[in-house]
N, C-alpha and C. Protein backbone atom coordinates (compact mmCIF):
# COMPACT_ATOMS: atom_id res chain seq x y z
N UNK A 1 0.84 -1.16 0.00
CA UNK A 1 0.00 0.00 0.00
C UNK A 1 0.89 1.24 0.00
N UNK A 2 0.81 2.05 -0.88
CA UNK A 2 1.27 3.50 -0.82
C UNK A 2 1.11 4.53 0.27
N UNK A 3 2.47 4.96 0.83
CA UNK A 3 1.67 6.02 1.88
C UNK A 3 1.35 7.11 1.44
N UNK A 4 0.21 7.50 2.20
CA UNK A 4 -1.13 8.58 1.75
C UNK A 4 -0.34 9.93 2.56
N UNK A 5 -0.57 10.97 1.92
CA UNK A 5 0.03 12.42 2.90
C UNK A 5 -1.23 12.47 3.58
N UNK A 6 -1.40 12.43 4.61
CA UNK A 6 -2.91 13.08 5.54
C UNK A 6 -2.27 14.16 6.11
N UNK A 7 -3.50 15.11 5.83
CA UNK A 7 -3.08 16.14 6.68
C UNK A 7 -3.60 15.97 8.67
N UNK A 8 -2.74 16.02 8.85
CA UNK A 8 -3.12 15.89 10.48
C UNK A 8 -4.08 16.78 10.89
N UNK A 9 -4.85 15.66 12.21
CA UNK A 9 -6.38 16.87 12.38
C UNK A 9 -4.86 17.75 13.70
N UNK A 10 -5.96 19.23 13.94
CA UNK A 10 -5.41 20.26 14.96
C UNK A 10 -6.71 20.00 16.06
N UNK A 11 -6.11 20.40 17.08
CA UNK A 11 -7.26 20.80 17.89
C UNK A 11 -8.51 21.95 17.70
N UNK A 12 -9.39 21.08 17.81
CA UNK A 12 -10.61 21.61 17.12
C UNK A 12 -11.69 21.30 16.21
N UNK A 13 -10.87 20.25 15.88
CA UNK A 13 -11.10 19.62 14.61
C UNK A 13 -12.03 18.61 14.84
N UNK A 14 -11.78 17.96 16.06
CA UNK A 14 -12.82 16.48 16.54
C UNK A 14 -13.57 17.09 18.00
N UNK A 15 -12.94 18.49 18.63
CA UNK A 15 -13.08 18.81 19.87
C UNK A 15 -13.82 20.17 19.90
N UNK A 16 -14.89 20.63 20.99
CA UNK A 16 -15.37 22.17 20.68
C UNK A 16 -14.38 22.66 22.15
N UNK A 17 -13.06 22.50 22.96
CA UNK A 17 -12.46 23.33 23.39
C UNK A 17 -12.15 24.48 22.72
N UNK A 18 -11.83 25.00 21.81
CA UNK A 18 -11.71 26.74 21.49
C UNK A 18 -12.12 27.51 22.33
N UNK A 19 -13.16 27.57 23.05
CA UNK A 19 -13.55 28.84 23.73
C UNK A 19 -12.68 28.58 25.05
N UNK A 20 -12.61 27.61 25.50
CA UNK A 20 -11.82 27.49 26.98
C UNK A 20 -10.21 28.09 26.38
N UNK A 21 -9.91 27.25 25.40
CA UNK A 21 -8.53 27.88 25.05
C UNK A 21 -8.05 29.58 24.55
N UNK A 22 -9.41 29.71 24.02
CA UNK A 22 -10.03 31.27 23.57
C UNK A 22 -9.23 32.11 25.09
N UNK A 23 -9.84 31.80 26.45
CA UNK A 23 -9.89 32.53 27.38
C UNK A 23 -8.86 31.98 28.08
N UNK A 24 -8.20 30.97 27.95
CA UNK A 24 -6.85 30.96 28.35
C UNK A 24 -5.59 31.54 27.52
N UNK A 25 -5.68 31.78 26.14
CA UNK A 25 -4.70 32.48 25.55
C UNK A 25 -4.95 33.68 25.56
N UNK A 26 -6.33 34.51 25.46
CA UNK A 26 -6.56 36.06 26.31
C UNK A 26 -5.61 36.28 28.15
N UNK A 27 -5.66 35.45 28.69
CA UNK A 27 -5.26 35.56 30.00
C UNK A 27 -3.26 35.26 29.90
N UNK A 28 -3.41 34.78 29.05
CA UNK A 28 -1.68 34.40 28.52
C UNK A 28 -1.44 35.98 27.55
N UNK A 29 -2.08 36.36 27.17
CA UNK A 29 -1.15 37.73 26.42
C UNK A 29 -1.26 38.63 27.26
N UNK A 30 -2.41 39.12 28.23
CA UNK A 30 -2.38 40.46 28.92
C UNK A 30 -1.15 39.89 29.96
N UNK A 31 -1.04 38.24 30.61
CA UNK A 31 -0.14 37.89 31.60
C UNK A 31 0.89 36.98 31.00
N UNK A 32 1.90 37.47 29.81
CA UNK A 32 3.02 36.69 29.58
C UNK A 32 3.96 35.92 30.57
N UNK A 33 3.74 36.49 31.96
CA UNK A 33 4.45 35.58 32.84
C UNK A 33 4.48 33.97 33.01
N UNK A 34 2.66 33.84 33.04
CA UNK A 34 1.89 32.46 33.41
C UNK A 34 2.76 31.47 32.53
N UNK A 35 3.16 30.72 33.21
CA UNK A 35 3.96 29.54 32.88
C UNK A 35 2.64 28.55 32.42
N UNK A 36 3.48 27.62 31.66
CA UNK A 36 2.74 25.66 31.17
C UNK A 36 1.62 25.24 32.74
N UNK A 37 2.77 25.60 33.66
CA UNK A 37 1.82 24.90 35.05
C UNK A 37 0.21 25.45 35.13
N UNK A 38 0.64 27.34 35.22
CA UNK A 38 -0.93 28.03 35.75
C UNK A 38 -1.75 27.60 34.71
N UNK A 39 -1.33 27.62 33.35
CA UNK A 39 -2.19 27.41 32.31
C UNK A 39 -2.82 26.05 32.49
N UNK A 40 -2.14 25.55 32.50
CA UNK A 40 -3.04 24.01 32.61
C UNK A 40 -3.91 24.22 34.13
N UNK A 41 -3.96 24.67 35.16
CA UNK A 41 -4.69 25.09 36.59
C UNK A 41 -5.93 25.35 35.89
N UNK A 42 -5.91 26.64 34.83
CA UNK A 42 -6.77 27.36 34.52
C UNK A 42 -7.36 26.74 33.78
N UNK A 43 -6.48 25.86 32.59
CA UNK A 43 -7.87 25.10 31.82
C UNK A 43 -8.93 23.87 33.03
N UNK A 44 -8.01 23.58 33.67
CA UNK A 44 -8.69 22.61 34.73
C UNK A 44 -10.19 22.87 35.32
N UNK A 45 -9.69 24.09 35.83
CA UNK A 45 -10.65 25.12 36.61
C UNK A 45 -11.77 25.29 36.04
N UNK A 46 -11.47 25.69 34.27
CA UNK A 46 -12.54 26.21 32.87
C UNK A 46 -13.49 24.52 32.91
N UNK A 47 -12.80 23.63 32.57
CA UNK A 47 -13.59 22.37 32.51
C UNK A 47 -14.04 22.11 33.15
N UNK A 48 -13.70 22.03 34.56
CA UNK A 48 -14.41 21.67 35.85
C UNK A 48 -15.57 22.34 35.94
N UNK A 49 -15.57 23.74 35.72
CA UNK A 49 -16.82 24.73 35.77
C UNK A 49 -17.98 24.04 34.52
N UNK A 50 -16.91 23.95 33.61
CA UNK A 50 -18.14 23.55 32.41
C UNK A 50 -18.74 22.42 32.87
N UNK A 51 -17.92 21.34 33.08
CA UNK A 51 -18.57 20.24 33.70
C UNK A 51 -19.66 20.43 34.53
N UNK A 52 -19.53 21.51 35.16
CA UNK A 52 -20.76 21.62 36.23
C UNK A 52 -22.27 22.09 35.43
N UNK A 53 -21.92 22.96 34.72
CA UNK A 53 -22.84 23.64 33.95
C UNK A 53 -23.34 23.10 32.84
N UNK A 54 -23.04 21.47 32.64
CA UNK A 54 -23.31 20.84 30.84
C UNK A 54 -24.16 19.49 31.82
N UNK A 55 -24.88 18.91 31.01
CA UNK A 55 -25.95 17.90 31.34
C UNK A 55 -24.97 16.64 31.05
N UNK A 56 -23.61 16.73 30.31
CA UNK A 56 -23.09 15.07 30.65
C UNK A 56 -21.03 15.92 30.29
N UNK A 57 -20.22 15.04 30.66
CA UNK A 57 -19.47 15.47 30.62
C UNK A 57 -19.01 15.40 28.51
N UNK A 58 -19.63 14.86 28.24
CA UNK A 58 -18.83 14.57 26.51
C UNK A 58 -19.71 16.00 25.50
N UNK A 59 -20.44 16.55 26.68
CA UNK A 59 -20.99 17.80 25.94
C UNK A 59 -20.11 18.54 26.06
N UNK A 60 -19.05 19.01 27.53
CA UNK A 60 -17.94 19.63 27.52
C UNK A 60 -17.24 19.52 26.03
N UNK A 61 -16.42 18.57 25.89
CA UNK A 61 -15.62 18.12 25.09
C UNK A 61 -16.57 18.09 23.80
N UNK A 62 -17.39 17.92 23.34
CA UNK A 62 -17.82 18.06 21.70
C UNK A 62 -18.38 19.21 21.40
N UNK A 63 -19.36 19.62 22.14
CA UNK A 63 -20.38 20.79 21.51
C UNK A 63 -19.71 22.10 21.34
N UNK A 64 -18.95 21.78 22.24
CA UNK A 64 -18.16 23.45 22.09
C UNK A 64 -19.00 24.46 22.92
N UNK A 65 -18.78 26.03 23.11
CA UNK A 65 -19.29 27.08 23.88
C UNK A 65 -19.97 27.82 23.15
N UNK A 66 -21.40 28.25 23.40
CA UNK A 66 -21.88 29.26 22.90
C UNK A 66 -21.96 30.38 23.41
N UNK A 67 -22.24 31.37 22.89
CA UNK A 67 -22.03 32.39 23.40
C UNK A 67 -22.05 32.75 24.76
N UNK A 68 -23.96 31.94 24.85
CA UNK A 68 -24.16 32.55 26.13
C UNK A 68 -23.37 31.52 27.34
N UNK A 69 -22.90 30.01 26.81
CA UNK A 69 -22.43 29.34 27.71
C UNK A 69 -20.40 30.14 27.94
N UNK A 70 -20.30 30.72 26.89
CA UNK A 70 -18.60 31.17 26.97
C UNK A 70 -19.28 32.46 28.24
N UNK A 71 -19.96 32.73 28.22
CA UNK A 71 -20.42 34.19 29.31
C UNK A 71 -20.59 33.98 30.84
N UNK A 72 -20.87 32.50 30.25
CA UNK A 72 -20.90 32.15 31.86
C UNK A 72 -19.98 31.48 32.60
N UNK A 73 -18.52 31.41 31.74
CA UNK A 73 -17.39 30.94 32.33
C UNK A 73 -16.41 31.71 32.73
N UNK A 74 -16.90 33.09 32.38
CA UNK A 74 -16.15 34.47 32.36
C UNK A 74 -15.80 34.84 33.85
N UNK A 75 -17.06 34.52 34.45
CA UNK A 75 -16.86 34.94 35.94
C UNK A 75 -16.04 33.68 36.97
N UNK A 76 -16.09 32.90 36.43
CA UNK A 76 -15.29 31.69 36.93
C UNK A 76 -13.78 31.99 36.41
N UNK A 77 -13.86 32.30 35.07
CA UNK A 77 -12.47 33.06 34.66
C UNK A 77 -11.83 34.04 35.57
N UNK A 78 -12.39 35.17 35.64
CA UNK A 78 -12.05 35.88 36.64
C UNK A 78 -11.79 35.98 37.77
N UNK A 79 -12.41 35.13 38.56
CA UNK A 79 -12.14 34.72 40.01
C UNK A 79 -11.40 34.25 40.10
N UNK A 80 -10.72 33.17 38.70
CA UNK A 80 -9.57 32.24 39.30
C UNK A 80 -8.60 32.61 38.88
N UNK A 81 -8.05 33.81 37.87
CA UNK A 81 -7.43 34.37 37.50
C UNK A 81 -6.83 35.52 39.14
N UNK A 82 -7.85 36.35 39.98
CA UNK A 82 -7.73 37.08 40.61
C UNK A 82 -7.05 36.19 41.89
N UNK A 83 -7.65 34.98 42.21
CA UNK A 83 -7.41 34.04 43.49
C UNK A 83 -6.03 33.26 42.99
N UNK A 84 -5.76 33.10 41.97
CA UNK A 84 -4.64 32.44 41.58
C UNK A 84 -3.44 33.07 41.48
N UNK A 85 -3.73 34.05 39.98
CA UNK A 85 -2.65 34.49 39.97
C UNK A 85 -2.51 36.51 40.45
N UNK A 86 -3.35 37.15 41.16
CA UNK A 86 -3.71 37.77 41.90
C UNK A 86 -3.92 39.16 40.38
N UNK A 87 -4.72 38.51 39.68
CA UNK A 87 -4.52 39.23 37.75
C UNK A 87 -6.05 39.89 38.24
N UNK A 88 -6.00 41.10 38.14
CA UNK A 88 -7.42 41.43 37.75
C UNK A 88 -8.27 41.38 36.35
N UNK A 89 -9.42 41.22 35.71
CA UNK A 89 -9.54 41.10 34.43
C UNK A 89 -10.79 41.73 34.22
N UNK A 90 -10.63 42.67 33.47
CA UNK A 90 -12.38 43.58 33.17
C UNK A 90 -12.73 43.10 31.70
N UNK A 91 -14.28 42.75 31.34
CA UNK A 91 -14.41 42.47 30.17
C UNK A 91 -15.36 43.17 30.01
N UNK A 92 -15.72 43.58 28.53
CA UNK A 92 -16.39 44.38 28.16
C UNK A 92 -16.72 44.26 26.65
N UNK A 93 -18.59 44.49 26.05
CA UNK A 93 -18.52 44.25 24.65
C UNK A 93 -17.35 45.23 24.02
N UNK A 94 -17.68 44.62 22.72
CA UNK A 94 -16.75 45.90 21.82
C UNK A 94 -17.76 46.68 21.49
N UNK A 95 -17.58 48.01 21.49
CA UNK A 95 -18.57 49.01 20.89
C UNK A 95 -18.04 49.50 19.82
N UNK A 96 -19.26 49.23 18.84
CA UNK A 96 -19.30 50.18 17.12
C UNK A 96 -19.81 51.12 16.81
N UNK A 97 -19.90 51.80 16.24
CA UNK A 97 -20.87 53.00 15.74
C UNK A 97 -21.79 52.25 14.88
N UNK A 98 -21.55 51.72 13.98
CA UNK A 98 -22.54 50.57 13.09
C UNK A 98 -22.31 49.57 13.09
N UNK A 99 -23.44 48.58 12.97
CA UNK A 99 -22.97 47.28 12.88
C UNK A 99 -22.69 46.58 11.61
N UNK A 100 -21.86 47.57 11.21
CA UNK A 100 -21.36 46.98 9.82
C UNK A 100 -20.00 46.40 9.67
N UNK A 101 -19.57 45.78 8.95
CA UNK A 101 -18.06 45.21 9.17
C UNK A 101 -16.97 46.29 8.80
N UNK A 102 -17.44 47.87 8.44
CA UNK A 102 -16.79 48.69 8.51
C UNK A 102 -16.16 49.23 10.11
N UNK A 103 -18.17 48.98 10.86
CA UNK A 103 -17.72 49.70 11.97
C UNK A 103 -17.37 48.98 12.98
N UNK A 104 -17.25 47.32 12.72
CA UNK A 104 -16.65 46.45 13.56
C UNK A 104 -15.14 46.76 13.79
N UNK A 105 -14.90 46.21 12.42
CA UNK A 105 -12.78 46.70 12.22
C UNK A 105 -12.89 47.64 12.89
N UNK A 106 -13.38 48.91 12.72
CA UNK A 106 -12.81 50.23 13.20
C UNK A 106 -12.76 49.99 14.72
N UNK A 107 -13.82 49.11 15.20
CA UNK A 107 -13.79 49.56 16.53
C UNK A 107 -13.12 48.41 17.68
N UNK A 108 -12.64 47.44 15.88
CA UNK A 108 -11.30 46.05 16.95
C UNK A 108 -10.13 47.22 17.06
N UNK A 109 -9.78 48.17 15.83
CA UNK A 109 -8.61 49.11 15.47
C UNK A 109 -8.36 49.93 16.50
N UNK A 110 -9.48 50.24 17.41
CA UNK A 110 -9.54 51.09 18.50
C UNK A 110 -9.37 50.30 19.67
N UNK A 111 -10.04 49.52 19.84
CA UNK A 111 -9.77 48.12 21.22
C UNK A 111 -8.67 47.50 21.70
N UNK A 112 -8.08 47.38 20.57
CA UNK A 112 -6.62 46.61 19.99
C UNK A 112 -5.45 47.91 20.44
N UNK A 113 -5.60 48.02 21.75
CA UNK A 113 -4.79 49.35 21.49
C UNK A 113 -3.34 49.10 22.31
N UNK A 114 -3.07 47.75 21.94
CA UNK A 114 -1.78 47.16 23.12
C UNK A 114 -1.55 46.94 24.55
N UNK A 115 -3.25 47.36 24.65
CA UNK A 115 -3.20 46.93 26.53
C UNK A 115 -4.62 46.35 26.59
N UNK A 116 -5.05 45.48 25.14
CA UNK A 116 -6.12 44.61 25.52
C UNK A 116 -6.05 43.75 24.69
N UNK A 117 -6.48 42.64 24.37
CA UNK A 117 -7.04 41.67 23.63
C UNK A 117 -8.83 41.32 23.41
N UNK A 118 -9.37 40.91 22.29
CA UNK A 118 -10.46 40.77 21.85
C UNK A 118 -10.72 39.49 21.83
N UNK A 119 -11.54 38.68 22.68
CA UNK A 119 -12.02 36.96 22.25
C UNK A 119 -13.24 37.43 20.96
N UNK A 120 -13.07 36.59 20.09
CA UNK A 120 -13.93 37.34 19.04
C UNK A 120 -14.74 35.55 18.28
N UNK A 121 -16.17 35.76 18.24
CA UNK A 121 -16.39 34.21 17.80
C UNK A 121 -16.89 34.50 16.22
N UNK A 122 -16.35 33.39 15.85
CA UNK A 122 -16.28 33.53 14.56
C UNK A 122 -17.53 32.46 14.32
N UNK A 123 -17.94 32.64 12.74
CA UNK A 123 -18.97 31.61 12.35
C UNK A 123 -18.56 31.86 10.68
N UNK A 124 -19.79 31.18 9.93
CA UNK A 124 -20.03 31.06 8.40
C UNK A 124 -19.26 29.97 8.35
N UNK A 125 -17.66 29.91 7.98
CA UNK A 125 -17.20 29.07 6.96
C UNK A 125 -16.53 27.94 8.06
N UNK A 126 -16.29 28.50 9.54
CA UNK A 126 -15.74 27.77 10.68
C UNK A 126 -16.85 28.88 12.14
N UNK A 127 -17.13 27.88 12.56
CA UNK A 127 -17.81 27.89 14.27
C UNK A 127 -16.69 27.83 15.16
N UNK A 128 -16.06 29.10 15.58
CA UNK A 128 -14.41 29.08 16.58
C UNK A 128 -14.39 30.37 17.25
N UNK A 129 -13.86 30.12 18.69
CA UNK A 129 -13.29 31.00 19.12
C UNK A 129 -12.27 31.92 19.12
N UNK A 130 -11.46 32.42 18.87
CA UNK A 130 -10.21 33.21 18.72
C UNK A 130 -10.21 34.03 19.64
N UNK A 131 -8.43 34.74 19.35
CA UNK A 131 -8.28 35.63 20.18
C UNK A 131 -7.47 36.71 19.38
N UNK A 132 -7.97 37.90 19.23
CA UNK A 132 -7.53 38.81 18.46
C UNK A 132 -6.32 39.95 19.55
N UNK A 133 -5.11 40.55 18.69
CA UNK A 133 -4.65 40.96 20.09
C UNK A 133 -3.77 42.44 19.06
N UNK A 134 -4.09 42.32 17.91
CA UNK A 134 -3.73 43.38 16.98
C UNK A 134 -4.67 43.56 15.97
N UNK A 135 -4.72 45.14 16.10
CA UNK A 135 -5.55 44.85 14.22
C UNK A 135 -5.20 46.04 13.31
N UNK A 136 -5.02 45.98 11.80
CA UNK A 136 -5.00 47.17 11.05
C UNK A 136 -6.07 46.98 10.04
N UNK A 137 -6.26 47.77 9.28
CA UNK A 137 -6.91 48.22 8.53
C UNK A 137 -7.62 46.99 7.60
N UNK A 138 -6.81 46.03 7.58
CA UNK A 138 -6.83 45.00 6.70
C UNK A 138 -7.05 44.21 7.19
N UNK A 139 -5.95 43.25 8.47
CA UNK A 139 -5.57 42.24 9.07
C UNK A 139 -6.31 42.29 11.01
N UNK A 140 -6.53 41.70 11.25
CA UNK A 140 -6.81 41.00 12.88
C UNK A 140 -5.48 40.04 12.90
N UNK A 141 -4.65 40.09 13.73
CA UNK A 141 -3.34 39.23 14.22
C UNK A 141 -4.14 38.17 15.61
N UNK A 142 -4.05 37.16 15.35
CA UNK A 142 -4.63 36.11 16.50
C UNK A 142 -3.66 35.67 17.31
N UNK A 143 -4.31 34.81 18.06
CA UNK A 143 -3.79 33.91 18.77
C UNK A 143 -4.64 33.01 19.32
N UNK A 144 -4.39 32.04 18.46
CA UNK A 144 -5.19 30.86 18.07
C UNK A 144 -5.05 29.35 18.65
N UNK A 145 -6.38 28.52 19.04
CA UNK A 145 -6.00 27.05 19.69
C UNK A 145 -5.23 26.26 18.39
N UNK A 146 -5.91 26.64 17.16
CA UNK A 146 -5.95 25.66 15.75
C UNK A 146 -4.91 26.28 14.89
N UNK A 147 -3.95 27.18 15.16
CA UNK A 147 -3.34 27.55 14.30
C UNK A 147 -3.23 28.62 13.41
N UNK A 148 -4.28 29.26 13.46
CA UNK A 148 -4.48 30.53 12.42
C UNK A 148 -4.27 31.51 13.37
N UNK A 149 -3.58 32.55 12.28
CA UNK A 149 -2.13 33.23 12.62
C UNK A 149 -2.66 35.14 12.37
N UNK A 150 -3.85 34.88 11.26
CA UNK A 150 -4.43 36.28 10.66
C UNK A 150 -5.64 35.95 10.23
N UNK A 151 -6.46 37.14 10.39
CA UNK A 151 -8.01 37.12 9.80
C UNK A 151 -7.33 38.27 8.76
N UNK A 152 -7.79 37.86 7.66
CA UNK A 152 -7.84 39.37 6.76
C UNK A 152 -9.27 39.92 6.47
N UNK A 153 -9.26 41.10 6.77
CA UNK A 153 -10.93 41.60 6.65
C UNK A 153 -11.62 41.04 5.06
N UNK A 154 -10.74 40.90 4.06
CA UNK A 154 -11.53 40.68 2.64
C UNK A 154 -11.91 38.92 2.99
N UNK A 155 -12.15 38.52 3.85
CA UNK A 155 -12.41 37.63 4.39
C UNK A 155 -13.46 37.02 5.12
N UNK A 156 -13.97 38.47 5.32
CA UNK A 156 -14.91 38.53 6.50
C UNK A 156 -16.38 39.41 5.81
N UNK A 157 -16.95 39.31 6.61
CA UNK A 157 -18.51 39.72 6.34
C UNK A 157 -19.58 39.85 7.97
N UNK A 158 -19.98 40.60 7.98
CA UNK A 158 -21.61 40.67 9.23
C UNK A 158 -22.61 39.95 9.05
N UNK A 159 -22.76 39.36 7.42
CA UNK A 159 -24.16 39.15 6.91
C UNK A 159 -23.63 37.26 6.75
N UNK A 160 -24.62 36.61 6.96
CA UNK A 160 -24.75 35.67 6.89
C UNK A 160 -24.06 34.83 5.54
N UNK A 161 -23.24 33.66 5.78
CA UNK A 161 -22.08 33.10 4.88
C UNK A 161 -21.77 31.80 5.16
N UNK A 162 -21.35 30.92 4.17
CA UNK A 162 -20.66 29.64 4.51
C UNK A 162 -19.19 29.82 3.99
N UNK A 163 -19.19 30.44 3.50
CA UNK A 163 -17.52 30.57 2.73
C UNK A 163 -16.85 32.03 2.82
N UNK A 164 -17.13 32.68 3.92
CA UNK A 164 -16.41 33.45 4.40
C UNK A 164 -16.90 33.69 6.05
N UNK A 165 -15.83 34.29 6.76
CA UNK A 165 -15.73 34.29 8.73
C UNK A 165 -17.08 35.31 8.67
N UNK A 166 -17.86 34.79 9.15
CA UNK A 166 -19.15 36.52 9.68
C UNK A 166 -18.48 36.05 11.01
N UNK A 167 -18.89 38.04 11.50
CA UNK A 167 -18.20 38.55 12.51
C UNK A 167 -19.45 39.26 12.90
N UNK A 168 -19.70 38.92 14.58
CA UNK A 168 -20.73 39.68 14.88
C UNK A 168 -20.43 40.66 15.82
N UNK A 169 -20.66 42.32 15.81
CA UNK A 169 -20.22 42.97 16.40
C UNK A 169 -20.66 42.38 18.49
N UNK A 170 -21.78 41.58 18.16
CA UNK A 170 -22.24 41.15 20.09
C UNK A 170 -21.40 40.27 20.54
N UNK A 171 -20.56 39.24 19.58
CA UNK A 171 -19.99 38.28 20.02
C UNK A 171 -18.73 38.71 19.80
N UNK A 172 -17.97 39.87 20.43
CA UNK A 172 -16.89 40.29 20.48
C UNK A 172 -16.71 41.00 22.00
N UNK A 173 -15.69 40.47 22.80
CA UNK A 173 -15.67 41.19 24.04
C UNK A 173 -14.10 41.34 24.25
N UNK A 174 -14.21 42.78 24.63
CA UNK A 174 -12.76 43.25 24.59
C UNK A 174 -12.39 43.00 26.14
N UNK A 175 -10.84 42.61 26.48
CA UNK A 175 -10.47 41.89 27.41
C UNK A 175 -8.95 42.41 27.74
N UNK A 176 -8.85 43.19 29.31
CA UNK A 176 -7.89 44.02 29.54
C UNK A 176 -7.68 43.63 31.00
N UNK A 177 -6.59 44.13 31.39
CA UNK A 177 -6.05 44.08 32.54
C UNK A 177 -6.42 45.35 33.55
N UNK A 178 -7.49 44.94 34.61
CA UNK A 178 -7.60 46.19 35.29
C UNK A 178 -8.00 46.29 36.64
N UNK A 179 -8.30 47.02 37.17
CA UNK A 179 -8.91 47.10 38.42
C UNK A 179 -10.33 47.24 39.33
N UNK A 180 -10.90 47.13 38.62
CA UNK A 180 -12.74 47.10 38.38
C UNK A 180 -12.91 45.82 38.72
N UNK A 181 -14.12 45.85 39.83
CA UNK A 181 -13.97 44.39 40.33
C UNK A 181 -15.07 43.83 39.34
N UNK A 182 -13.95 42.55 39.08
CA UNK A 182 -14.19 41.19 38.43
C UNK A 182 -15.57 40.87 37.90
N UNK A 183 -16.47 40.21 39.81
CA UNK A 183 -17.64 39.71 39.60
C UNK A 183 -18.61 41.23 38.95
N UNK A 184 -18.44 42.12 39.55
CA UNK A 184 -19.37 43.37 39.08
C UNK A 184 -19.63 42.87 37.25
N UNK A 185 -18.31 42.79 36.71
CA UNK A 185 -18.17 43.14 35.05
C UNK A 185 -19.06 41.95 34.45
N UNK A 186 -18.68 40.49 35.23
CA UNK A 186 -19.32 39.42 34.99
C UNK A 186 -20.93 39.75 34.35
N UNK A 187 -21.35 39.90 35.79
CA UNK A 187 -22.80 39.72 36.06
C UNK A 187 -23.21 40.56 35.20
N UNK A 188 -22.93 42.03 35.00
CA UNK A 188 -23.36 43.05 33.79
C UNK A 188 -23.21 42.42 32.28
N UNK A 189 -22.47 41.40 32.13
CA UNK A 189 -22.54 40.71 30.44
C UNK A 189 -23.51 40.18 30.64
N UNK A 190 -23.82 39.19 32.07
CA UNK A 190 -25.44 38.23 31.53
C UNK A 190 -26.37 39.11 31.59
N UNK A 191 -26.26 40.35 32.09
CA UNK A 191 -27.96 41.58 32.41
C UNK A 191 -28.40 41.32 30.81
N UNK A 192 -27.15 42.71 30.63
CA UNK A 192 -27.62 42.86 29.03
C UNK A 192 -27.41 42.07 27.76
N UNK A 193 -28.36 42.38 27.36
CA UNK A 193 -28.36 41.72 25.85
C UNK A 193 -27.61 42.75 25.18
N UNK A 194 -26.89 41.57 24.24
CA UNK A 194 -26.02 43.11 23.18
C UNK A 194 -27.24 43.60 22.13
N UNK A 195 -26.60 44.86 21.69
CA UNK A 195 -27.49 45.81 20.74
C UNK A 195 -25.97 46.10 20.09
N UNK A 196 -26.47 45.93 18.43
CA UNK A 196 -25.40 46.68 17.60
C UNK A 196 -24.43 47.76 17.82
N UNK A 197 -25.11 48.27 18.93
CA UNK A 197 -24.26 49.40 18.81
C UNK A 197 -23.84 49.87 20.18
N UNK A 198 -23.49 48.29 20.64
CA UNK A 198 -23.00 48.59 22.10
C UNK A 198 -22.18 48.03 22.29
């Protein structure tokens, strides 16, 4: 038999972790210190929580996070981020002027301002979490569970797609290092519902 080139699966590929890894590589760029050890604490911590919150444990591991379930790991994020590694973490939507993919970019271009990172969920052509931590005019720079390295905006779209990333301005929350307590920021993502232009 001839050997076949397969391309090897990445994580992600058979697994819906992205969003746990989403919010552990946000917590790894604002805190470059966190060593292999805290990181693995923290994914522990993320699963354990999910575990609590999912009806069997293989929903953890396949279904992946939706929005509103990534929202509710945020505050578990935070606490163990603050009790662990003594990191404060404020999150907050991204705000646009429109909810157009004009006024999205513009307002990752503004977010992205070297003292935050963006978890940003992607859909259409892939269902994934990311973590955005630069952006220009063109490009979003990630930091990714699966490997992808750049979003390029001619790529992207608001409006509904299978063959290109839609980007929804609600499912974008900008993510900084600060002093605003934690649980407060939490509980204010589950109040409100996002609106385009918040």
């Amino acid at each position: 038999m001839a050997a076949r080139q397969l391309q090897p699966y990445r994580q992600g590929r058979l697994d819906g972790l992205c969003g746990v890894y989403a919010l552990i590589n946000a917590l790894r760029l604002l805190c470059p210190r966190l060593d292999e050890d805290a990181c693995e604490r923290a994914f522990c911590a993320l699963i354990q929580a999910r575990a609590r919150q999912a009806a069997s444990p293989l929903t953890v591991i396949h279904a992946g996070l939706s929005w509103r379930e990534l929202l509710r790991l945020i505050g578990v994020w935070q606490r163990f981020a603050a009790r662990e590694f003594g990191i404060s973490v404020t999150v907050s939507r991204l705000r646009v002027a429109e909810p157009s993919l004009r006024g999205l970019w513009r307002g990752l271009c503004r977010a992205l301002d070297g003292t935050s990172v963006a978890i940003v969920g992607l859909d259409g052509v892939e269902r994934h979490w990311t973590v955005a931590h630069a952006a220009t005019p063109r490009t979003l720079r990630v930091t990714d569970s699966s490997g992808l390295r750049a979003i390029v905006r001619a790529q992207c779209t608001v409006g509904r797609t299978r063959v290109r990333y839609q980007l929804r301005p609600s499912e974008v929350l900008v993510v900084r290092r600060g002093n605003r307590s934690h649980t407060a920021v939490a509980k204010n993502l589950h109040r409100s519902r996002p609106s385009p232009d918040a």
